[in-house]
C-alpha atoms as a PDB file:
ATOM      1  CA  UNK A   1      -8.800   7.138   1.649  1.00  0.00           C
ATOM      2  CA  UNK A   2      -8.529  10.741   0.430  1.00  0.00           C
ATOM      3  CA  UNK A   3     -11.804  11.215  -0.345  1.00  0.00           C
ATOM      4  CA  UNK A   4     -13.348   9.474   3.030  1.00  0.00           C
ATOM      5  CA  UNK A   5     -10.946  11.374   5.828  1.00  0.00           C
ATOM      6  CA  UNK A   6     -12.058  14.376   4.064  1.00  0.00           C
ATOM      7  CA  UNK A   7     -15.896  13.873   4.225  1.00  0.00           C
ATOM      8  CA  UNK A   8     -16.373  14.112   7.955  1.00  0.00           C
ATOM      9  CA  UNK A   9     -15.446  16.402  10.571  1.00  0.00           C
ATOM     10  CA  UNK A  10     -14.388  14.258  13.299  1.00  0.00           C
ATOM     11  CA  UNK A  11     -12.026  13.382  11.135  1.00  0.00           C
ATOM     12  CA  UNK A  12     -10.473  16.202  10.118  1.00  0.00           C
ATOM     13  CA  UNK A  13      -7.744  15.493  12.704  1.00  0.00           C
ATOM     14  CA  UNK A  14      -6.929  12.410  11.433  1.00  0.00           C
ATOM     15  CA  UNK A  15      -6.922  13.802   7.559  1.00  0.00           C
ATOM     16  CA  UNK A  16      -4.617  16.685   9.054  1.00  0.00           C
ATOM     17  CA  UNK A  17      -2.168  13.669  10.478  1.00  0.00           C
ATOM     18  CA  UNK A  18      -2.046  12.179   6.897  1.00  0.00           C
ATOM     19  CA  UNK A  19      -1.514  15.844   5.161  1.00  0.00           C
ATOM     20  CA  UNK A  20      -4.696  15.004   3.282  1.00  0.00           C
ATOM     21  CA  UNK A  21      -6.925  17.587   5.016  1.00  0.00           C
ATOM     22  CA  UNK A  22      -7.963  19.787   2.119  1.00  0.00           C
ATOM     23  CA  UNK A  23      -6.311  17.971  -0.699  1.00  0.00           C
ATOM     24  CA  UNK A  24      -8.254  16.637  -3.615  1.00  0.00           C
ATOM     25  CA  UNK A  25      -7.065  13.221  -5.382  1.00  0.00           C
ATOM     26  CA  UNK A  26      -6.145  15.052  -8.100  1.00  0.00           C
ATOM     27  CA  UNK A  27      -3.412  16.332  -6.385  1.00  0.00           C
ATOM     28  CA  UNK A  28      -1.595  13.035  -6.882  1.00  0.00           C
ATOM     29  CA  UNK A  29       1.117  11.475  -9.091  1.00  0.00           C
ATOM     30  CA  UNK A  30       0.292   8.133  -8.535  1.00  0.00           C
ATOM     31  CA  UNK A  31      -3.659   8.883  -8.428  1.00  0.00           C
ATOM     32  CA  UNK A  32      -3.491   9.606 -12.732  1.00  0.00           C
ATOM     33  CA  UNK A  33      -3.742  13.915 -11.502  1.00  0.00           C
ATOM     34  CA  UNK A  34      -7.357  13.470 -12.124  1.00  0.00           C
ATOM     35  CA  UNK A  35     -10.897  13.674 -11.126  1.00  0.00           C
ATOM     36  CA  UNK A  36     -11.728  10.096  -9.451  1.00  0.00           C
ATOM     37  CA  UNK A  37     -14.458   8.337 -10.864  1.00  0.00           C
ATOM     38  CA  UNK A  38     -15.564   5.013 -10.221  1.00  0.00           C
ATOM     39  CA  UNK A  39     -17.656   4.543 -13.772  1.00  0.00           C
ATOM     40  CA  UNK A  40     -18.374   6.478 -16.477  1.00  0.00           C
ATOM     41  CA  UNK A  41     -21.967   6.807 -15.671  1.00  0.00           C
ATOM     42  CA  UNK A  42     -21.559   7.805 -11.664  1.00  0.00           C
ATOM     43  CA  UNK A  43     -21.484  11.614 -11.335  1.00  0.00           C
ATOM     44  CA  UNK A  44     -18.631  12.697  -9.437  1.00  0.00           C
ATOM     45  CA  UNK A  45     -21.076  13.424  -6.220  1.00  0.00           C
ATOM     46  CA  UNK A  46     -22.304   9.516  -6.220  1.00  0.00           C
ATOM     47  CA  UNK A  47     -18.480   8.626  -6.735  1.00  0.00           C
ATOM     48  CA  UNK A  48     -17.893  10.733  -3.881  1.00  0.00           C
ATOM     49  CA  UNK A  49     -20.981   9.400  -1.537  1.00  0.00           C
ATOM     50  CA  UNK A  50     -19.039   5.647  -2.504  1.00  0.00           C
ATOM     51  CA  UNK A  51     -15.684   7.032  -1.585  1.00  0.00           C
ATOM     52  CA  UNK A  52     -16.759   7.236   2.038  1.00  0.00           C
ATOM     53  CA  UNK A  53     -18.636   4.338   2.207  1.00  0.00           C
ATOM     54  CA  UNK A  54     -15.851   2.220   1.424  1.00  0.00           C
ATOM     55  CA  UNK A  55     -13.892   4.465   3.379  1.00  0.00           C
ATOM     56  CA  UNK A  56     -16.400   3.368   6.575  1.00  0.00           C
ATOM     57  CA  UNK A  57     -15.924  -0.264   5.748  1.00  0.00           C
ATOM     58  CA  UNK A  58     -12.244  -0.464   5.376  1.00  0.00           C
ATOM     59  CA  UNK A  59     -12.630   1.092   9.088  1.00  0.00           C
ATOM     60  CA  UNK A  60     -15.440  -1.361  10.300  1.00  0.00           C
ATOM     61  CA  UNK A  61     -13.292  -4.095   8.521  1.00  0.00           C
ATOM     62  CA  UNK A  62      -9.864  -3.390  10.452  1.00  0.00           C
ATOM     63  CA  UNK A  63     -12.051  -2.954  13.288  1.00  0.00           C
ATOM     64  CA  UNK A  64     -13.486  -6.637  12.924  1.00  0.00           C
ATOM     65  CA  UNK A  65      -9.902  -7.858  12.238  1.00  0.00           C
ATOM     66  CA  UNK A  66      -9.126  -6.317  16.255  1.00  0.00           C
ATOM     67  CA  UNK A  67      -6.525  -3.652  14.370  1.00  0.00           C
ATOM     68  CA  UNK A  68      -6.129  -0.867  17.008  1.00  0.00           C
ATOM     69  CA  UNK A  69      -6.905   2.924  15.996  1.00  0.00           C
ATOM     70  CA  UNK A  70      -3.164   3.352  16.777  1.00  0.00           C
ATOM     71  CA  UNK A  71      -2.220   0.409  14.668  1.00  0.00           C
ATOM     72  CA  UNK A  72      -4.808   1.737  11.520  1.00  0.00           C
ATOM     73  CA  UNK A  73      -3.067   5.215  12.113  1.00  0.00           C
ATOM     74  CA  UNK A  74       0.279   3.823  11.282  1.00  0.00           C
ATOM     75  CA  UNK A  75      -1.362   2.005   8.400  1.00  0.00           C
ATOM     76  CA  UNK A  76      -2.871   4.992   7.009  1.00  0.00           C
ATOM     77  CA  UNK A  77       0.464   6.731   7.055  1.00  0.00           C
ATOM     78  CA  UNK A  78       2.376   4.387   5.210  1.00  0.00           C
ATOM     79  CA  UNK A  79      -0.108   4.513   2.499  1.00  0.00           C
ATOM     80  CA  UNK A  80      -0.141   8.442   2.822  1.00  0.00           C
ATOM     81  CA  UNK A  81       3.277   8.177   2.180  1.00  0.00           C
ATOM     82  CA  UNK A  82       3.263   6.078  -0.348  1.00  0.00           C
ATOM     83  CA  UNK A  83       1.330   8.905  -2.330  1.00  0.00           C
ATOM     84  CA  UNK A  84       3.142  11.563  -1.500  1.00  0.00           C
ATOM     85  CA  UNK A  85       6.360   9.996  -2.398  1.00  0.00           C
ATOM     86  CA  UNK A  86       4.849   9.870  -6.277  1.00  0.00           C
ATOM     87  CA  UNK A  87       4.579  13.452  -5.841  1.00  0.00           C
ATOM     88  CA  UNK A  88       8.497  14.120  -5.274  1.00  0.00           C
ATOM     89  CA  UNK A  89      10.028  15.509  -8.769  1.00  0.00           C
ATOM     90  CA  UNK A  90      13.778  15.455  -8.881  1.00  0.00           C
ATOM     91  CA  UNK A  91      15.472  18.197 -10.746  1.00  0.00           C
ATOM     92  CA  UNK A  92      18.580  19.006 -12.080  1.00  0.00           C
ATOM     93  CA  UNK A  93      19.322  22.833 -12.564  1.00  0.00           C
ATOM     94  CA  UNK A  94      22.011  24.024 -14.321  1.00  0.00           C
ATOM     95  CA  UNK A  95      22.678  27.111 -11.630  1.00  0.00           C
ATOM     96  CA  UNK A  96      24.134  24.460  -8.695  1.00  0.00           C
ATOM     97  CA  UNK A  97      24.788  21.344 -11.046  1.00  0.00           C
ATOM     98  CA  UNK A  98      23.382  19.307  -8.183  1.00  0.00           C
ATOM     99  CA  UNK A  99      20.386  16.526  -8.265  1.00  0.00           C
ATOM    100  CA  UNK A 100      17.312  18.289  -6.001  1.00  0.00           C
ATOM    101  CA  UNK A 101      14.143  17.095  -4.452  1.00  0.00           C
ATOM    102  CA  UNK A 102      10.585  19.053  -4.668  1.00  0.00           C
ATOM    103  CA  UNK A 103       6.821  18.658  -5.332  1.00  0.00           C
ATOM    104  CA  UNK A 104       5.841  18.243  -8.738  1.00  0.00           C
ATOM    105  CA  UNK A 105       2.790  20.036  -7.686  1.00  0.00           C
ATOM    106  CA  UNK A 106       2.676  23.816  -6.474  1.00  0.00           C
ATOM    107  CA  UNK A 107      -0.845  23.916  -5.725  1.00  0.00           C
ATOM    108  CA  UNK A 108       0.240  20.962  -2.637  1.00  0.00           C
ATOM    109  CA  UNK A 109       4.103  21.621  -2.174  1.00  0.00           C
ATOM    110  CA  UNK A 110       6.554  20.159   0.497  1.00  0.00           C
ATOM    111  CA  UNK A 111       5.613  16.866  -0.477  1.00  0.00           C
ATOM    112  CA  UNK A 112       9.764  15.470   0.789  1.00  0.00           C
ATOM    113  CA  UNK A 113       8.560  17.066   4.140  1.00  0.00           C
ATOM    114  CA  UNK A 114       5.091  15.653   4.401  1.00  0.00           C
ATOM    115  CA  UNK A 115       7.046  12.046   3.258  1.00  0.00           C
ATOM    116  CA  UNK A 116       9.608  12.798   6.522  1.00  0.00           C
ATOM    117  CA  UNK A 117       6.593  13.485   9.002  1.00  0.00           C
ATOM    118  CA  UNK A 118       4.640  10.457   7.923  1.00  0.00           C
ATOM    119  CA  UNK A 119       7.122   7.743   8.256  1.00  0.00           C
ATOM    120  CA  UNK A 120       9.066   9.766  11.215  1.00  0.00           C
ATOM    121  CA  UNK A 121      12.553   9.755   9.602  1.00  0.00           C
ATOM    122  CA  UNK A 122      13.718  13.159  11.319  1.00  0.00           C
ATOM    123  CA  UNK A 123      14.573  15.337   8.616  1.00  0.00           C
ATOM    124  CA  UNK A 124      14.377  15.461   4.603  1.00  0.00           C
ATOM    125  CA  UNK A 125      18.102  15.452   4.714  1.00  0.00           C
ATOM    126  CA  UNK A 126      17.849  11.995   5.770  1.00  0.00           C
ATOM    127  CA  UNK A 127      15.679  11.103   3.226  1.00  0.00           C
ATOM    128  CA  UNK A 128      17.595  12.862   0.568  1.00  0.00           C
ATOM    129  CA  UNK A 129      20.740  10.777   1.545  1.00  0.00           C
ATOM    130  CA  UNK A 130      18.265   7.296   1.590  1.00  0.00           C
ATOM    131  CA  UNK A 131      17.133   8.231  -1.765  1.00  0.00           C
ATOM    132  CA  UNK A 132      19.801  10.132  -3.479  1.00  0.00           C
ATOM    133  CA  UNK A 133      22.899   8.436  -2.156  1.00  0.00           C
ATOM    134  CA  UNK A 134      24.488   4.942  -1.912  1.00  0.00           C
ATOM    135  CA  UNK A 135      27.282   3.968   0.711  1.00  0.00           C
ATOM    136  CA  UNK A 136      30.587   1.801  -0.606  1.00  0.00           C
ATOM    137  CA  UNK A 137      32.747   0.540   1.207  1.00  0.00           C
ATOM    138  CA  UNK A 138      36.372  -0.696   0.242  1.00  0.00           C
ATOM    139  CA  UNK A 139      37.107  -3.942   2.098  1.00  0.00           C
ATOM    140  CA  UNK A 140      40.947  -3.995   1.454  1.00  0.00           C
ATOM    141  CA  UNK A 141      41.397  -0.713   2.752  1.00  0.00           C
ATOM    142  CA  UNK A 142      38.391  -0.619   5.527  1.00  0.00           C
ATOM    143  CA  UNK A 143      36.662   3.255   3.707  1.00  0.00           C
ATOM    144  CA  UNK A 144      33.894   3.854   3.633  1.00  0.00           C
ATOM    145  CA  UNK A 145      32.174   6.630   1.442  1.00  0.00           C
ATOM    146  CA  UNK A 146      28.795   7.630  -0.328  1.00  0.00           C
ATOM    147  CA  UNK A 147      28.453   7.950  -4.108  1.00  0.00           C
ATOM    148  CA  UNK A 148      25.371  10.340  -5.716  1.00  0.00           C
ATOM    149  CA  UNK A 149      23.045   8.199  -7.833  1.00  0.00           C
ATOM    150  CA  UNK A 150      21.920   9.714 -11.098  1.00  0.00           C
ATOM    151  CA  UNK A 151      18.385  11.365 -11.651  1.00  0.00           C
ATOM    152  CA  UNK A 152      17.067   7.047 -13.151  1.00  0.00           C
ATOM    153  CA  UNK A 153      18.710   5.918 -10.801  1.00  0.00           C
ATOM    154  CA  UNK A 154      17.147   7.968  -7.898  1.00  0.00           C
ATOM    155  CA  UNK A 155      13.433   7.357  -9.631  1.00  0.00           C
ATOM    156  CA  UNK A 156      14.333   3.508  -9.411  1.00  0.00           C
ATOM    157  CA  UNK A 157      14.915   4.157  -5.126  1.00  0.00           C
ATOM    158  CA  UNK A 158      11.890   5.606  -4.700  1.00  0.00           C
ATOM    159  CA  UNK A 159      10.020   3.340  -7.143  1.00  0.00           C
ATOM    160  CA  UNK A 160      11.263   0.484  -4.923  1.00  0.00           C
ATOM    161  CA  UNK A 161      10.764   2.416  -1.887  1.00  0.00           C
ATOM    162  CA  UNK A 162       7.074   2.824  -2.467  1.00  0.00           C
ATOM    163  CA  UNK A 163       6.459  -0.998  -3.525  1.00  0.00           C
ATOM    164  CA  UNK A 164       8.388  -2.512  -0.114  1.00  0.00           C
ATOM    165  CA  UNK A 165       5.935   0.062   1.731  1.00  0.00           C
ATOM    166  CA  UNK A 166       2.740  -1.258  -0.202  1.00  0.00           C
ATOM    167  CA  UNK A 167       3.409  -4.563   0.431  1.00  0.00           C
ATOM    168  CA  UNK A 168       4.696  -4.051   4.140  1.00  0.00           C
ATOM    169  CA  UNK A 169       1.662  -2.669   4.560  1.00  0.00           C
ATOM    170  CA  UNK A 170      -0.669  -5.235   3.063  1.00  0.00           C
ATOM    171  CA  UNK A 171       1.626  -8.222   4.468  1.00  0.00           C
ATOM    172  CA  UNK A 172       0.456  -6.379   8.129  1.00  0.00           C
ATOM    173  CA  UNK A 173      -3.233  -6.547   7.445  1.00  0.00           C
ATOM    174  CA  UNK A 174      -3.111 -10.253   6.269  1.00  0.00           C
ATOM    175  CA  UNK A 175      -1.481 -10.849   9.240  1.00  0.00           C
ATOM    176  CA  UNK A 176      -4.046  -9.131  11.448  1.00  0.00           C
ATOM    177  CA  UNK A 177      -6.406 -11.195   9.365  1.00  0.00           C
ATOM    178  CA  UNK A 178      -4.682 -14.656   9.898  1.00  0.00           C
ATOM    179  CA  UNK A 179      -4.130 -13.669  13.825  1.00  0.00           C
ATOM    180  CA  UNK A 180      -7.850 -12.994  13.774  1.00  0.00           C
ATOM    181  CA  UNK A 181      -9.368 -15.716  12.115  1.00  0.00           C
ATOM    182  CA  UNK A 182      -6.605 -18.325  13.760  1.00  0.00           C
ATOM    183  CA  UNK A 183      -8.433 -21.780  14.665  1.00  0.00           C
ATOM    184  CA  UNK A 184      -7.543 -22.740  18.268  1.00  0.00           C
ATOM    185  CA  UNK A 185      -5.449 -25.794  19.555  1.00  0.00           C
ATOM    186  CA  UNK A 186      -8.444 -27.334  21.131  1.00  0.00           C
ATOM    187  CA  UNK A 187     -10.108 -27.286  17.256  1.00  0.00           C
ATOM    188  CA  UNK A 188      -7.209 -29.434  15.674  1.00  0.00           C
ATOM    189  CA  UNK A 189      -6.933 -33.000  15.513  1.00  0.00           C
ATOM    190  CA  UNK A 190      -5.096 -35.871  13.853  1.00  0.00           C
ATOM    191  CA  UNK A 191      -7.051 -35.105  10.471  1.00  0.00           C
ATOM    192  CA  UNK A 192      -4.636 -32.364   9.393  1.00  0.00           C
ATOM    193  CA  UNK A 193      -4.962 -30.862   5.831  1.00  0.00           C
ATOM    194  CA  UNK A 194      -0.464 -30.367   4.819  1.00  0.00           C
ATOM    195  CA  UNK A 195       0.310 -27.700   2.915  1.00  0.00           C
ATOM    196  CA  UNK A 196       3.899 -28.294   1.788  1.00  0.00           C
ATOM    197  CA  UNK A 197       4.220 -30.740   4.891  1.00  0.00           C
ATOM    198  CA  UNK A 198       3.187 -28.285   7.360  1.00  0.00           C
ATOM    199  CA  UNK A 199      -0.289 -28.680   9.580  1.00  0.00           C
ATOM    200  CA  UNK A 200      -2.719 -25.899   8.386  1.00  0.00           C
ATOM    201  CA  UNK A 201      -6.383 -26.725   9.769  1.00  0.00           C
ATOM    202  CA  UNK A 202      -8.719 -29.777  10.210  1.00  0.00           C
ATOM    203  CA  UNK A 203     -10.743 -30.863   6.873  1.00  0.00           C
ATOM    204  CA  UNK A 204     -14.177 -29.044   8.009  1.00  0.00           C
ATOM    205  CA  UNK A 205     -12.873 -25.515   8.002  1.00  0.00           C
ATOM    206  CA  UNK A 206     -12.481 -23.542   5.106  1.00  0.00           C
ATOM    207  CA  UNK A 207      -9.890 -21.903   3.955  1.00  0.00           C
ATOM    208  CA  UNK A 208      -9.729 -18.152   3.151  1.00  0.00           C
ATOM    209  CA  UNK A 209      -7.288 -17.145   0.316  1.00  0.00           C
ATOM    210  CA  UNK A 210      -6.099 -13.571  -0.185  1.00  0.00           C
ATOM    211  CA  UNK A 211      -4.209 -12.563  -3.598  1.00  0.00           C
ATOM    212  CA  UNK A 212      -3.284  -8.954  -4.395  1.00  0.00           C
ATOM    213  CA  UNK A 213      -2.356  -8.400  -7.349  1.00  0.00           C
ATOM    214  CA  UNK A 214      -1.160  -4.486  -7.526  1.00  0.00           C
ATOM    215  CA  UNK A 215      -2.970  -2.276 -10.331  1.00  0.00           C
ATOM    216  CA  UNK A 216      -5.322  -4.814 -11.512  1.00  0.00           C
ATOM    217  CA  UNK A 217      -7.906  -2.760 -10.035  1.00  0.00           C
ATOM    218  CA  UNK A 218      -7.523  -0.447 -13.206  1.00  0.00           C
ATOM    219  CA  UNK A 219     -10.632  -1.582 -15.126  1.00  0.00           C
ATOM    220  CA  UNK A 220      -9.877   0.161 -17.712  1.00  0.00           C
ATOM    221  CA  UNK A 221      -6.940  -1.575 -18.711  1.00  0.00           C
ATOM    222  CA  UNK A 222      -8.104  -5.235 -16.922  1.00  0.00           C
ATOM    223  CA  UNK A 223     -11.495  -6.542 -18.346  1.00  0.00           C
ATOM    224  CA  UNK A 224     -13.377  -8.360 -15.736  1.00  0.00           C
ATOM    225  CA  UNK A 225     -13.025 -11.452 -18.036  1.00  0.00           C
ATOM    226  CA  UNK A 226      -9.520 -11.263 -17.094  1.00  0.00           C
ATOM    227  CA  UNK A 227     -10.110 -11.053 -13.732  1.00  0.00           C
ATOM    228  CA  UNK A 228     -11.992 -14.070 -13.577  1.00  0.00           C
ATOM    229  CA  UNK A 229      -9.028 -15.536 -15.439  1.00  0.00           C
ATOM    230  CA  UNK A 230      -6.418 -14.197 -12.500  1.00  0.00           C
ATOM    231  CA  UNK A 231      -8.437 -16.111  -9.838  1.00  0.00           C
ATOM    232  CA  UNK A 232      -9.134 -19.313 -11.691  1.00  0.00           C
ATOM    233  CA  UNK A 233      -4.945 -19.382 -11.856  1.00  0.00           C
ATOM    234  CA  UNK A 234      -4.187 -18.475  -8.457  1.00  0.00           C
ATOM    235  CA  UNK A 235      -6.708 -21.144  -7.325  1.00  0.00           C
ATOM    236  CA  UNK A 236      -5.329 -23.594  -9.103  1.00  0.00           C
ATOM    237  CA  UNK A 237      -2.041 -23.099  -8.415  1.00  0.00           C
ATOM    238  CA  UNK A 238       0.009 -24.389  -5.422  1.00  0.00           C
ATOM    239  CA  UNK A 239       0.025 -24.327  -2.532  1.00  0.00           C
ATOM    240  CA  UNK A 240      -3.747 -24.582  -2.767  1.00  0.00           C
ATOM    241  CA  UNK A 241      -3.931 -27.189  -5.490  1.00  0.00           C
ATOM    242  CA  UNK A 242      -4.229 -29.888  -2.975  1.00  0.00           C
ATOM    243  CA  UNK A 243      -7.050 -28.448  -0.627  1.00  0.00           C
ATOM    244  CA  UNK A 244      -9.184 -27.135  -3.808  1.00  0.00           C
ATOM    245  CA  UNK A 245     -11.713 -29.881  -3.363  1.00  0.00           C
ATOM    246  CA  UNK A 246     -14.576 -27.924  -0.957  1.00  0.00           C
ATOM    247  CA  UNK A 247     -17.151 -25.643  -2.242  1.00  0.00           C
ATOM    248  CA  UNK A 248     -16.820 -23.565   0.721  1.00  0.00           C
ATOM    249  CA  UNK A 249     -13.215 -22.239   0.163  1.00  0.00           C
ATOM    250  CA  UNK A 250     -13.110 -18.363  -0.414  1.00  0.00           C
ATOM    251  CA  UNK A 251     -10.398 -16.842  -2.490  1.00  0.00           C
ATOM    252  CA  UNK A 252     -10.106 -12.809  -2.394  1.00  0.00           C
ATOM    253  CA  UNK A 253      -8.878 -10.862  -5.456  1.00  0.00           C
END
C-alpha cells in the first residue's frame, strides 16, 4: 500500500490523504524499519515493480467486489492508521514527570496527529485521553473520574487498538465479498446445505472460505509446509466439516 500510492501520480492525492506521500516503508514500526523485500533474490526495483502490481489488484479486486472509491478510501485509512499508530513512542521525562506521546521517528514526525486526521477523532487530545486514560466510576456514590494508565499499560491500548482496527477492517471486506457473491432467492430450493442449522446455499454451488490468519505472511518465520498445514486444519474444522465433500470448494489463506 505504501509502495503502490507512491508509484503513480494520479495518485499522489490519495497517498497525500493517507500521509504516505513521500514516505518510504522503512519509515514504519510495524513494517520491521526496513527495506521491503519480497525474496532474497528480487532486487529492491523488481520488489518495487510487484509492490504496485499488487497494489493495482487489491484496487481491481475491491472494484470487482462493487466497494466504492469512497468506501476503499475509508479502508485505506484505517490501515494507514493502523501503521502510524506503531509509530507513536510514549515517553516519560523526568523534567514534567508526566507520560507523553510522539513519533519514534524524526525523519516522519507527528505521527499522534497523522493517527487523529485519519480516523477523524478531532484532536490528539482526544486520543491522548482514549489511549492514556481510563474512566471509573463509583456506583455508591454516583463519581465519576479518570485514572492515568502506566507507560505497559498504555502500549497494551494501542496494541488492542490497532488489532480491533485490522480486523474491523478485514470483517468489512468479507462482507463486501459475501454481499457480492450472495446467491439470490430465486437460486435456493428445498435442498439446503445447514451449517449449524442455518440455510447457507443449494448443494451445486461452492462455497468460498476466507481465513486470515494475522502475521503468517512472515515467511521467514512460517515455512510454506506450515502453511499447507494451517489450511488443511481450518478445512477440516467446523463449521465446514460437514460441506467438505466437493472438489470445487475454495478456501483462501
Amino acid at each position: 500500500m505504501v509502495a503502490g500510492v507512491n508509484a503513480f501520480s494520479f495518485m499522489r492525492l490519495l497517498a497525500k490523504e493517507l500521509h504516505f506521500d513521500g514516505v518510504k516503508c522503512f519509515a514504519f514500526t510495524y513494517l520491521g524499519r526496513s527495506d521491503h523485500k519480497l525474496a532474497e533474490q528480487m532486487s529492491k526495483e523488481e520488489t518495487w515493480k510487484k509492490d504496485v502490481e499488487r497494489w493495482q489488484q487489491i484496487i481491481d479486486g475491491l472494484d470487482e467486489l462493487n466497494v466504492s472509491p469512497d468506501e476503499q478510501k475509508a479502508i485505506f485509512k484505517v490501515l494507514s492508521a493502523v501503521l502510524w499508530l506503531g509509530n507513536i513512542e510514549l515517553d516519560y521525562p523526568e523534567t514534567s514527570g508526566k507520560l507523553l506521546m510522539s513519533s519514534t521517528w524524526t525523519g516522519v514526525p507527528n505521527a499522534p496527529q497523522r493517527v487523529v486526521e485519519l480516523l477523524e477523532l478531532g484532536s490528539v487530545e482526544k486520543l491522548k485521553r482514549m489511549m492514556m486514560t481510563r474512566s471509573v466510576s463509583l456506583q455508591w456514590t454516583s463519581e465519576a473520574f479518570e485514572v492515568t494508565l502506566e507507560q505497559g499499560q498504555v502500549k497494551h491500548v494501542r496494541d488492542t487498538l490497532v488489532r480491533l482496527l485490522y480486523q474491523l477492517a478485514f470483517e468489512y471486506i468479507v462482507t463486501a465479498r459475501n454481499q457480492a457473491t450472495k446467491i439470490s432467492g430465486s437460486c435456493t430450493d428445498r435442498n439446503e446445505l445447514r451449517v449449524d442449522s442455518n440455510p447457507i446455499i443449494p448443494p451445486d454451488i461452492s462455497l468460498l472460505k476466507i481465513v486470515d490468519v494475522f502475521g503468517f505472511e512472515d515467511l521467514s518465520h512460517n515455512s510454506l509446509d506450515r502453511e499447507e498445514q494451517v489450511v488443511t486444519a481450518a478445512y477440516n474444522n467446523r463449521p465446514y466439516s460437514s460441506v467438505r465433500d466437493k472438489d470445487t470448494d475454495v478456501l483462501f489463506l
